[in-house]
PDB file of N, CA and C in Angstrom:
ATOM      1  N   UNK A   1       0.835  -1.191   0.000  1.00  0.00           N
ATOM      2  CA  UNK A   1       0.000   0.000   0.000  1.00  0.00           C
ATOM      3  C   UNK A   1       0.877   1.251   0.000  1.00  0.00           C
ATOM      4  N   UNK A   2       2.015   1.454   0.647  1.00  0.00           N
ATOM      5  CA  UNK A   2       2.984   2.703   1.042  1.00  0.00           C
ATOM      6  C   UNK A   2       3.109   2.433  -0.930  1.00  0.00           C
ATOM      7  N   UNK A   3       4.030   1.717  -1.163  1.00  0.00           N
ATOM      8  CA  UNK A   3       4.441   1.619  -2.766  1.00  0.00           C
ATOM      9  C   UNK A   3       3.254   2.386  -3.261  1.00  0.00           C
ATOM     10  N   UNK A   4       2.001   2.053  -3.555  1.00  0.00           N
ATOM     11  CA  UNK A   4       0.441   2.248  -4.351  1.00  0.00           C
ATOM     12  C   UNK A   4       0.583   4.240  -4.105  1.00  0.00           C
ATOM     13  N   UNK A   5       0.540   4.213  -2.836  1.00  0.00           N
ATOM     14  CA  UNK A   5       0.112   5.796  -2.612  1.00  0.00           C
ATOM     15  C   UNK A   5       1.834   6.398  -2.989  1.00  0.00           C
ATOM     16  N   UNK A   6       2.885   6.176  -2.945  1.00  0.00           N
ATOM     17  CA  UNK A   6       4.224   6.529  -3.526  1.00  0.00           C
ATOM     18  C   UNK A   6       3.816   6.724  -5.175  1.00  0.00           C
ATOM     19  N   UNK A   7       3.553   5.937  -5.636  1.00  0.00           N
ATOM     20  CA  UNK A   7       2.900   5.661  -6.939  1.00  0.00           C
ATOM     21  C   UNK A   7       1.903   6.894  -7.124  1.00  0.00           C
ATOM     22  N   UNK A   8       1.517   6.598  -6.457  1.00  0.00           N
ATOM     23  CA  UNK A   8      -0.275   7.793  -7.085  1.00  0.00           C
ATOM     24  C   UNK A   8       0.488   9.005  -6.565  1.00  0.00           C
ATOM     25  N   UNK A   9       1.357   9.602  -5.927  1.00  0.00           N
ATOM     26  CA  UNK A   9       1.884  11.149  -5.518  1.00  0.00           C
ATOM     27  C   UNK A   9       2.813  11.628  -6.502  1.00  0.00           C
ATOM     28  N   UNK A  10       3.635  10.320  -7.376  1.00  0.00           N
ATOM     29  CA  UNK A  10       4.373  10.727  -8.158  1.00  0.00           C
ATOM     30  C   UNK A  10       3.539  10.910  -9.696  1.00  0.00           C
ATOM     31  N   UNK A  11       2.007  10.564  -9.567  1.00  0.00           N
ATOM     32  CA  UNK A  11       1.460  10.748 -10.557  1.00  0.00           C
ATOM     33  C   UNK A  11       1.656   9.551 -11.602  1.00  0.00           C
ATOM     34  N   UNK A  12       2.007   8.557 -11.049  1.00  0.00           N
ATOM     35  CA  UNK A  12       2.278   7.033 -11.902  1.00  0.00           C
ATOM     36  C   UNK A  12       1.058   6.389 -12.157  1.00  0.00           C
ATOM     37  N   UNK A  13      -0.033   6.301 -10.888  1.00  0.00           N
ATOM     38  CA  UNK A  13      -1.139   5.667 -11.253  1.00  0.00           C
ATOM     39  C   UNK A  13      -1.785   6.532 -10.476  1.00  0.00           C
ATOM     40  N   UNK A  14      -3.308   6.282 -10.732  1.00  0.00           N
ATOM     41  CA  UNK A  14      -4.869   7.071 -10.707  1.00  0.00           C
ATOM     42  C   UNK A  14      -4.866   6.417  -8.968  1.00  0.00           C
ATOM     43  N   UNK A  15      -6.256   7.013  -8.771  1.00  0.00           N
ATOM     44  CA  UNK A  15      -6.697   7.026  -7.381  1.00  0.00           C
ATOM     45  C   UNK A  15      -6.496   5.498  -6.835  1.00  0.00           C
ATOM     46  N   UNK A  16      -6.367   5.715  -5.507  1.00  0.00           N
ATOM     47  CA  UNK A  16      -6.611   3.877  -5.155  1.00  0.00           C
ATOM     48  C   UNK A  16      -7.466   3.690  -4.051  1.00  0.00           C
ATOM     49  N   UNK A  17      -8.352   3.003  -4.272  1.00  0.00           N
ATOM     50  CA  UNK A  17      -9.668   2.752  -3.328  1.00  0.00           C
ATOM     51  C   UNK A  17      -9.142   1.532  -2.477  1.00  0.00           C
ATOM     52  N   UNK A  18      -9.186   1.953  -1.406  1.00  0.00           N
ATOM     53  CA  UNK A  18      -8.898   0.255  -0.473  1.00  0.00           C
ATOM     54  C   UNK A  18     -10.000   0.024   0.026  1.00  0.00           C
ATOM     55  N   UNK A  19      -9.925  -1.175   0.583  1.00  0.00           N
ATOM     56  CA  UNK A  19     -11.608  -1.775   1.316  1.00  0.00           C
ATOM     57  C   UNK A  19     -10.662  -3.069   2.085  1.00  0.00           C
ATOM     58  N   UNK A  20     -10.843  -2.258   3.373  1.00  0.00           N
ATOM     59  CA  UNK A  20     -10.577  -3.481   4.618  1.00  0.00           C
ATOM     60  C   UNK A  20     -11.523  -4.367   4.788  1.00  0.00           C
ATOM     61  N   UNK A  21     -11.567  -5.668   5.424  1.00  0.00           N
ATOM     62  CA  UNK A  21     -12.422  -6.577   4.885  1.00  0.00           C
ATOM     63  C   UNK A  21     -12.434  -6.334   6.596  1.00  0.00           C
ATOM     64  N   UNK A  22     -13.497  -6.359   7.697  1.00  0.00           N
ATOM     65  CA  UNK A  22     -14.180  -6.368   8.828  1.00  0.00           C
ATOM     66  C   UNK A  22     -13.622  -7.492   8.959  1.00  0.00           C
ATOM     67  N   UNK A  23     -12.806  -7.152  10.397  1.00  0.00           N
ATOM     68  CA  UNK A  23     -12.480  -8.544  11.549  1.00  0.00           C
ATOM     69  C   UNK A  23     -11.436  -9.142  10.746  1.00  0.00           C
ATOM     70  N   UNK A  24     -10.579  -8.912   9.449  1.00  0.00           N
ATOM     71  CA  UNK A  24      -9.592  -9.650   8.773  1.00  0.00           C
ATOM     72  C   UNK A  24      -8.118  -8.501   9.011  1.00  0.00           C
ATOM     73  N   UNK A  25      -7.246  -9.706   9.811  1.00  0.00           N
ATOM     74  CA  UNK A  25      -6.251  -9.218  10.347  1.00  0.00           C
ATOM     75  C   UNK A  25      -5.303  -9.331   9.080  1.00  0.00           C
ATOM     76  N   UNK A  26      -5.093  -9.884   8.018  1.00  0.00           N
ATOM     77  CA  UNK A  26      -4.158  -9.697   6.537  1.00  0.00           C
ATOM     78  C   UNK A  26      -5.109  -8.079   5.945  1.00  0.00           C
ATOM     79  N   UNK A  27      -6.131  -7.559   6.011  1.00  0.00           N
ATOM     80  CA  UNK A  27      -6.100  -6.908   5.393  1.00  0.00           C
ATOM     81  C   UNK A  27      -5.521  -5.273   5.353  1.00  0.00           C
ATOM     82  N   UNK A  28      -4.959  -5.133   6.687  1.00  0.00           N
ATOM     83  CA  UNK A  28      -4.793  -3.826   7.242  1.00  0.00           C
ATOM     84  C   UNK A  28      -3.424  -4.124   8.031  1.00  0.00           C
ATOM     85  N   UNK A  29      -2.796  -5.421   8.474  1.00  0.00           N
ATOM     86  CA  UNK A  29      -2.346  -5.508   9.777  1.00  0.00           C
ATOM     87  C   UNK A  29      -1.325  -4.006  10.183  1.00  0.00           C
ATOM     88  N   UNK A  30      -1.767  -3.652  11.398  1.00  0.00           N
ATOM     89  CA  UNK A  30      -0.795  -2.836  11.869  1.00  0.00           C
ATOM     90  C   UNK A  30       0.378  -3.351  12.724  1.00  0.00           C
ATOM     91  N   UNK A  31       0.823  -4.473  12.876  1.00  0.00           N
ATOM     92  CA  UNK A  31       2.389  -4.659  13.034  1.00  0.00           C
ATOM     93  C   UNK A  31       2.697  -6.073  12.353  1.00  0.00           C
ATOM     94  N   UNK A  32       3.774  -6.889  13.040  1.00  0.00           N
ATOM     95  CA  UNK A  32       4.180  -7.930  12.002  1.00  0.00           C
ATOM     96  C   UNK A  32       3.724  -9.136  13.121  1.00  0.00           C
ATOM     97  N   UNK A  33       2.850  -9.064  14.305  1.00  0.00           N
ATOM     98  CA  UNK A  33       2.560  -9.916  15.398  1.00  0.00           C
ATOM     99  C   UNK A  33       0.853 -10.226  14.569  1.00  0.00           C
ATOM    100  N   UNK A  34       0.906  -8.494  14.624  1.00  0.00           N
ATOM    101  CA  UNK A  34      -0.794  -8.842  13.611  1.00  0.00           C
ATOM    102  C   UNK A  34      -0.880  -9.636  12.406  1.00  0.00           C
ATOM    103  N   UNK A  35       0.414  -9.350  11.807  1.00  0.00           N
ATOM    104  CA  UNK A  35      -0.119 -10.160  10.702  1.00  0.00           C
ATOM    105  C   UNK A  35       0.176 -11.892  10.609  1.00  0.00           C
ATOM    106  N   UNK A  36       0.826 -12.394  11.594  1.00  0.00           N
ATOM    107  CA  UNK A  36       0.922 -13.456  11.894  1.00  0.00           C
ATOM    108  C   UNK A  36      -0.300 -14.052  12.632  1.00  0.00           C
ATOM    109  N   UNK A  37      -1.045 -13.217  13.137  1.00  0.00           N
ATOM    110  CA  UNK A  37      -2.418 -13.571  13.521  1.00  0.00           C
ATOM    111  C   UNK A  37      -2.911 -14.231  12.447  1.00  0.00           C
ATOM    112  N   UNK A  38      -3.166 -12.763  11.470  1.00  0.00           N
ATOM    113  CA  UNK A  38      -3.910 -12.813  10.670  1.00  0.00           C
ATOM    114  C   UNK A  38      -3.606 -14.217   9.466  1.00  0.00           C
ATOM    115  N   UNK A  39      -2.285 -14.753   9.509  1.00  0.00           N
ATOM    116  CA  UNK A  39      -2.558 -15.812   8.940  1.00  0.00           C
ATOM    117  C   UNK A  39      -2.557 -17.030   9.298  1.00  0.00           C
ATOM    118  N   UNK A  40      -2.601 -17.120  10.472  1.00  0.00           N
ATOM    119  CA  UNK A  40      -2.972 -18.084  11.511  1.00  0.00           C
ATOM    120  C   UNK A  40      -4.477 -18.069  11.274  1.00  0.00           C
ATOM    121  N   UNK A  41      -5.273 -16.990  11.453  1.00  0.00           N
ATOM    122  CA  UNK A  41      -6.633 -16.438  10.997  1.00  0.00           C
ATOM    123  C   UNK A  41      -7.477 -16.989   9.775  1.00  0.00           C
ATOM    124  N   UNK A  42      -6.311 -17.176   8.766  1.00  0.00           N
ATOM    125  CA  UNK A  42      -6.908 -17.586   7.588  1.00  0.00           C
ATOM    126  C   UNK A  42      -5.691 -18.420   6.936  1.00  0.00           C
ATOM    127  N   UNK A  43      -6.050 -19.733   7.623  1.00  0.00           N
ATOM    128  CA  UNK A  43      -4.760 -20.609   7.501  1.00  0.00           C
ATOM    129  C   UNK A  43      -5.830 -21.413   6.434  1.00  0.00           C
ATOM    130  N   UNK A  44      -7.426 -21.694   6.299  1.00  0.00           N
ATOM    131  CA  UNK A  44      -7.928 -21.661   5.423  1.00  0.00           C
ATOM    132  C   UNK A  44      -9.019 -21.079   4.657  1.00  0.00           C
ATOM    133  N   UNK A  45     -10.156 -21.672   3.895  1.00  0.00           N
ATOM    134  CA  UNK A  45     -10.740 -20.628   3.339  1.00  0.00           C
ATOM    135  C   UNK A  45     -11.858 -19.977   3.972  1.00  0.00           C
ATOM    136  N   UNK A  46     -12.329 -20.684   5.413  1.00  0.00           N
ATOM    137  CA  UNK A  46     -13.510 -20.196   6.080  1.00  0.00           C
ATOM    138  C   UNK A  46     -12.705 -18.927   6.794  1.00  0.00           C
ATOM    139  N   UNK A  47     -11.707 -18.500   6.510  1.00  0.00           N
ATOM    140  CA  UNK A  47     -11.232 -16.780   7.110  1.00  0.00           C
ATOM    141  C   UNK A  47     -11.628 -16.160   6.840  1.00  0.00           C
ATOM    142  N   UNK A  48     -11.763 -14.769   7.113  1.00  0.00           N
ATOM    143  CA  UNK A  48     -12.352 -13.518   6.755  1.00  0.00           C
ATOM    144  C   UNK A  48     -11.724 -12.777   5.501  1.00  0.00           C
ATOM    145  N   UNK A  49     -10.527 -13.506   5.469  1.00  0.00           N
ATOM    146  CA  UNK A  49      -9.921 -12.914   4.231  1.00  0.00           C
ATOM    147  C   UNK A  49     -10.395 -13.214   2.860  1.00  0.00           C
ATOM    148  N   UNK A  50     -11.390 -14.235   3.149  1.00  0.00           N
ATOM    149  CA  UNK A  50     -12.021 -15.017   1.584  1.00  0.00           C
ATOM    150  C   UNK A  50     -13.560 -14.527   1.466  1.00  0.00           C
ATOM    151  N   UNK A  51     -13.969 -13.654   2.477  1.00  0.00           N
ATOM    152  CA  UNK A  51     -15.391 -12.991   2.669  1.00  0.00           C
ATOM    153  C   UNK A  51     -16.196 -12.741   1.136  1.00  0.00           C
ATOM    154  N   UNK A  52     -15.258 -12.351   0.237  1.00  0.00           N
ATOM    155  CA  UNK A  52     -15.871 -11.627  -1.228  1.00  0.00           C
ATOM    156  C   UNK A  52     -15.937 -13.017  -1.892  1.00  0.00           C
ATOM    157  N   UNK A  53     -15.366 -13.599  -1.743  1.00  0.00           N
ATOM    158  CA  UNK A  53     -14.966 -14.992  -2.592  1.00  0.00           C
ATOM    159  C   UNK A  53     -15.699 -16.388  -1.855  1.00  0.00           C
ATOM    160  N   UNK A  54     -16.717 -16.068  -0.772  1.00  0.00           N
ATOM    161  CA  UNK A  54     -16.987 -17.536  -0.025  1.00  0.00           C
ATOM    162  C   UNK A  54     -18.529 -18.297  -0.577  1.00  0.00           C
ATOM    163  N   UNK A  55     -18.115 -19.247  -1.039  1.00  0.00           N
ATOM    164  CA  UNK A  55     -19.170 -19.729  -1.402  1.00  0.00           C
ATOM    165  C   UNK A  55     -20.111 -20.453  -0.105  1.00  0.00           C
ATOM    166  N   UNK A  56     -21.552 -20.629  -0.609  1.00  0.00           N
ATOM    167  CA  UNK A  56     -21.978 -21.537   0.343  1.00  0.00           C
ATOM    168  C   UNK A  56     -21.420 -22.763   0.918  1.00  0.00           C
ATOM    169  N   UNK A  57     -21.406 -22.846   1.900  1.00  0.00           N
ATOM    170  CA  UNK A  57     -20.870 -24.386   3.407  1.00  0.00           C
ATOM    171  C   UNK A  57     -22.677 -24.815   3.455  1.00  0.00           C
ATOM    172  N   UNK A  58     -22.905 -25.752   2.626  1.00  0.00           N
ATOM    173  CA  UNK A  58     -24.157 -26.898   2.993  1.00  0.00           C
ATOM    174  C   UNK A  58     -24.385 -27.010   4.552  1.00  0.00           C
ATOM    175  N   UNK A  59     -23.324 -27.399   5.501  1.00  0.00           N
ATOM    176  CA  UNK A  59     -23.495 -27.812   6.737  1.00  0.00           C
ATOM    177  C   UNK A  59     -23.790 -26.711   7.773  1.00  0.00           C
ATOM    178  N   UNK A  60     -23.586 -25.265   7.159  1.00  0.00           N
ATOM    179  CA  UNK A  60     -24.152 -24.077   7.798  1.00  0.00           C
ATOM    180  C   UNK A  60     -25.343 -23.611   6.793  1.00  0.00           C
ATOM    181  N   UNK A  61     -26.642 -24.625   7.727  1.00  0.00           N
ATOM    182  CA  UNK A  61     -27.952 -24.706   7.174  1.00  0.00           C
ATOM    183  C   UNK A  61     -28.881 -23.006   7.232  1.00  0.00           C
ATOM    184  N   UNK A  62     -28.564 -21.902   8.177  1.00  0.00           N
ATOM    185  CA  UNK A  62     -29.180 -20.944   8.841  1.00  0.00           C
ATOM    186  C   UNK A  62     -28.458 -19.904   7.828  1.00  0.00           C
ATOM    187  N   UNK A  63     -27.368 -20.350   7.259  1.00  0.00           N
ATOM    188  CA  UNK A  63     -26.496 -18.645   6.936  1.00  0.00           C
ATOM    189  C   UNK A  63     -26.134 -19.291   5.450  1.00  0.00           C
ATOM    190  N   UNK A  64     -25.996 -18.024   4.285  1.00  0.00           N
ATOM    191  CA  UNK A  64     -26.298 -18.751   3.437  1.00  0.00           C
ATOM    192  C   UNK A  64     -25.025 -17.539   2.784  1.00  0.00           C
ATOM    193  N   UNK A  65     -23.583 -18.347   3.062  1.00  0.00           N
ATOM    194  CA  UNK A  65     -22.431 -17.824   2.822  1.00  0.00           C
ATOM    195  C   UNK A  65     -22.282 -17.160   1.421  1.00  0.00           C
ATOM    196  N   UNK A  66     -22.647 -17.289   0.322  1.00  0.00           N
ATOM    197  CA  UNK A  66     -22.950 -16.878  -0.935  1.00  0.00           C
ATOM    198  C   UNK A  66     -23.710 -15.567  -1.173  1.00  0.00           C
ATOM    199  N   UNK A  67     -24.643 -15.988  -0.775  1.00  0.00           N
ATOM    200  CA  UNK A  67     -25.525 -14.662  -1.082  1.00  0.00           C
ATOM    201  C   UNK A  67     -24.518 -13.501  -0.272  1.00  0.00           C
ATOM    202  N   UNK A  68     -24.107 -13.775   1.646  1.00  0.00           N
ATOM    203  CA  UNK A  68     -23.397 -12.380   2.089  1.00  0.00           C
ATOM    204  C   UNK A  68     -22.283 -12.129   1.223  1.00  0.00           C
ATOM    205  N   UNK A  69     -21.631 -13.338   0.598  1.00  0.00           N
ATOM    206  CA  UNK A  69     -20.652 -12.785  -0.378  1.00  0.00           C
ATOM    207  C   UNK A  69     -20.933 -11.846  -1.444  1.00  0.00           C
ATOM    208  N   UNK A  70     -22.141 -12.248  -2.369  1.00  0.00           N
ATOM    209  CA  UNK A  70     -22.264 -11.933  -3.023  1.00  0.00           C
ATOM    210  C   UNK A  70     -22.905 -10.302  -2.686  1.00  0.00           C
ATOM    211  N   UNK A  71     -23.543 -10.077  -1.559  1.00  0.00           N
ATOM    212  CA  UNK A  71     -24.118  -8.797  -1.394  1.00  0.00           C
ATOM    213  C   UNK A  71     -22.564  -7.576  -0.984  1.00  0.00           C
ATOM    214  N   UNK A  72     -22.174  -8.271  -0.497  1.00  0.00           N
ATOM    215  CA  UNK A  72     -20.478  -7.618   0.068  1.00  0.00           C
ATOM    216  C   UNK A  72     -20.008  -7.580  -1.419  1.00  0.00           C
ATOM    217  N   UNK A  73     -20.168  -8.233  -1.975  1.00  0.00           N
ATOM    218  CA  UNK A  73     -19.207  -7.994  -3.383  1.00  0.00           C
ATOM    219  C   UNK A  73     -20.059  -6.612  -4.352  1.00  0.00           C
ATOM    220  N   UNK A  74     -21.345  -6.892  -4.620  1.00  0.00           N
ATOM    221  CA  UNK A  74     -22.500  -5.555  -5.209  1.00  0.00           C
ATOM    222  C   UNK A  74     -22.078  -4.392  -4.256  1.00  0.00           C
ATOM    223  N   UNK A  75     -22.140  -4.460  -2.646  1.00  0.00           N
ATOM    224  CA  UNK A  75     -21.973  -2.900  -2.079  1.00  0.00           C
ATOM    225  C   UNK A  75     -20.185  -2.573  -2.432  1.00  0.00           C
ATOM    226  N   UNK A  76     -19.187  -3.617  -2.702  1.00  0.00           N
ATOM    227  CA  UNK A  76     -17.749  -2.818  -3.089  1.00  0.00           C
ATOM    228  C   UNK A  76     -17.878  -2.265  -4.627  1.00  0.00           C
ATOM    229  N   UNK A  77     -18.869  -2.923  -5.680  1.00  0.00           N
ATOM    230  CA  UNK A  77     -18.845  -2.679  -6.799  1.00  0.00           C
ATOM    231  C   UNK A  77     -19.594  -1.528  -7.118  1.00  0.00           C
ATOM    232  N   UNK A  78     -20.476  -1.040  -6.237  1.00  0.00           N
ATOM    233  CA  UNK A  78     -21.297   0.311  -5.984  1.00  0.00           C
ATOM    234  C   UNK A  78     -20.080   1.410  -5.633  1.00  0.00           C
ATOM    235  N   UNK A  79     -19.132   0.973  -4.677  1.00  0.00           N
ATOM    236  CA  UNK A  79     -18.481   1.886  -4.079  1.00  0.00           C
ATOM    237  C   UNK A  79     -17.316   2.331  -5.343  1.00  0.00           C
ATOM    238  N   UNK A  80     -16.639   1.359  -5.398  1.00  0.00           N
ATOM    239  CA  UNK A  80     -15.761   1.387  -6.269  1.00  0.00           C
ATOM    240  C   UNK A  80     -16.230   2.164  -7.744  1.00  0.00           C
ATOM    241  N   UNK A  81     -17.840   1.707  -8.271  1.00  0.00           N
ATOM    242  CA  UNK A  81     -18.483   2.859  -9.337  1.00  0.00           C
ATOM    243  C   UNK A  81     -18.692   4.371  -9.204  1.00  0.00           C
ATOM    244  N   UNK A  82     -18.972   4.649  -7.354  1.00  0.00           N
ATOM    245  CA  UNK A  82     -18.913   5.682  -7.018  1.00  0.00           C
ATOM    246  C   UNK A  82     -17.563   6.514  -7.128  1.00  0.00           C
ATOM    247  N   UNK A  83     -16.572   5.934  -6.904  1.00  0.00           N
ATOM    248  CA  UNK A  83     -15.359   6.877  -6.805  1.00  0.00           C
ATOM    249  C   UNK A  83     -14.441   6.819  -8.133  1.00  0.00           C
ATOM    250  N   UNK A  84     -15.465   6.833  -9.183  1.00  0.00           N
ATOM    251  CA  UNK A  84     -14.505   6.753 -10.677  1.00  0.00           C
ATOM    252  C   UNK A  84     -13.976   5.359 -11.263  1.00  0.00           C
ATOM    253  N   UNK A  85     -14.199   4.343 -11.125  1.00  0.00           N
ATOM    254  CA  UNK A  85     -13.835   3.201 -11.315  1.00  0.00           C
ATOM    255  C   UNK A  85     -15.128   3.033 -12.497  1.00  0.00           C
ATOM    256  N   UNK A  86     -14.721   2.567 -14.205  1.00  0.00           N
ATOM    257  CA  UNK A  86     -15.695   2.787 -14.993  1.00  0.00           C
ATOM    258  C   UNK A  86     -15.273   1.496 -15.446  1.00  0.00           C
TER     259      UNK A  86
END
């Protein structure tokens, strides 16, 4: 991310939209303890780090992992349309 915004000040590339993913310690970590959490966290794919990408789990009969993916994925694609992304 430091590189991305180095990048966008020197006028190399256009705006950059980030989107922290809620409760996912790889997506932000603020030290190097965090981010060893964080992949301890998502050592596989039921982590928070795969939130945009999780398909339905059959055996979690009540929650219907797809669709929140899929609604989390429409509100970043709203956001991302909002701030110039065509």
């Amino acid at each position: 991310m430091k590189k991305l915004l180095e990048y966008k000040e020197q006028g190399k590339i256009g705006n950059i939209i980030r989107e922290d993913l809620e409760g996912d310690l790889l997506s932000n970590p603020a030290s190097l303890e965090e981010f060893m959490r964080g992949a301890e966290q998502n050592i596989d794919e039921s982590g928070p780090h795969f939130d945009l990408a999780r398909p339905d789990n059959p055996e979690t009969k009540d929650v219907n992992e797809e669709e929140e993916a899929n609604s989390k994925i429409r509100n970043l694609a709203k956001k991302l349309k909002e701030n110039g992304i065509k």
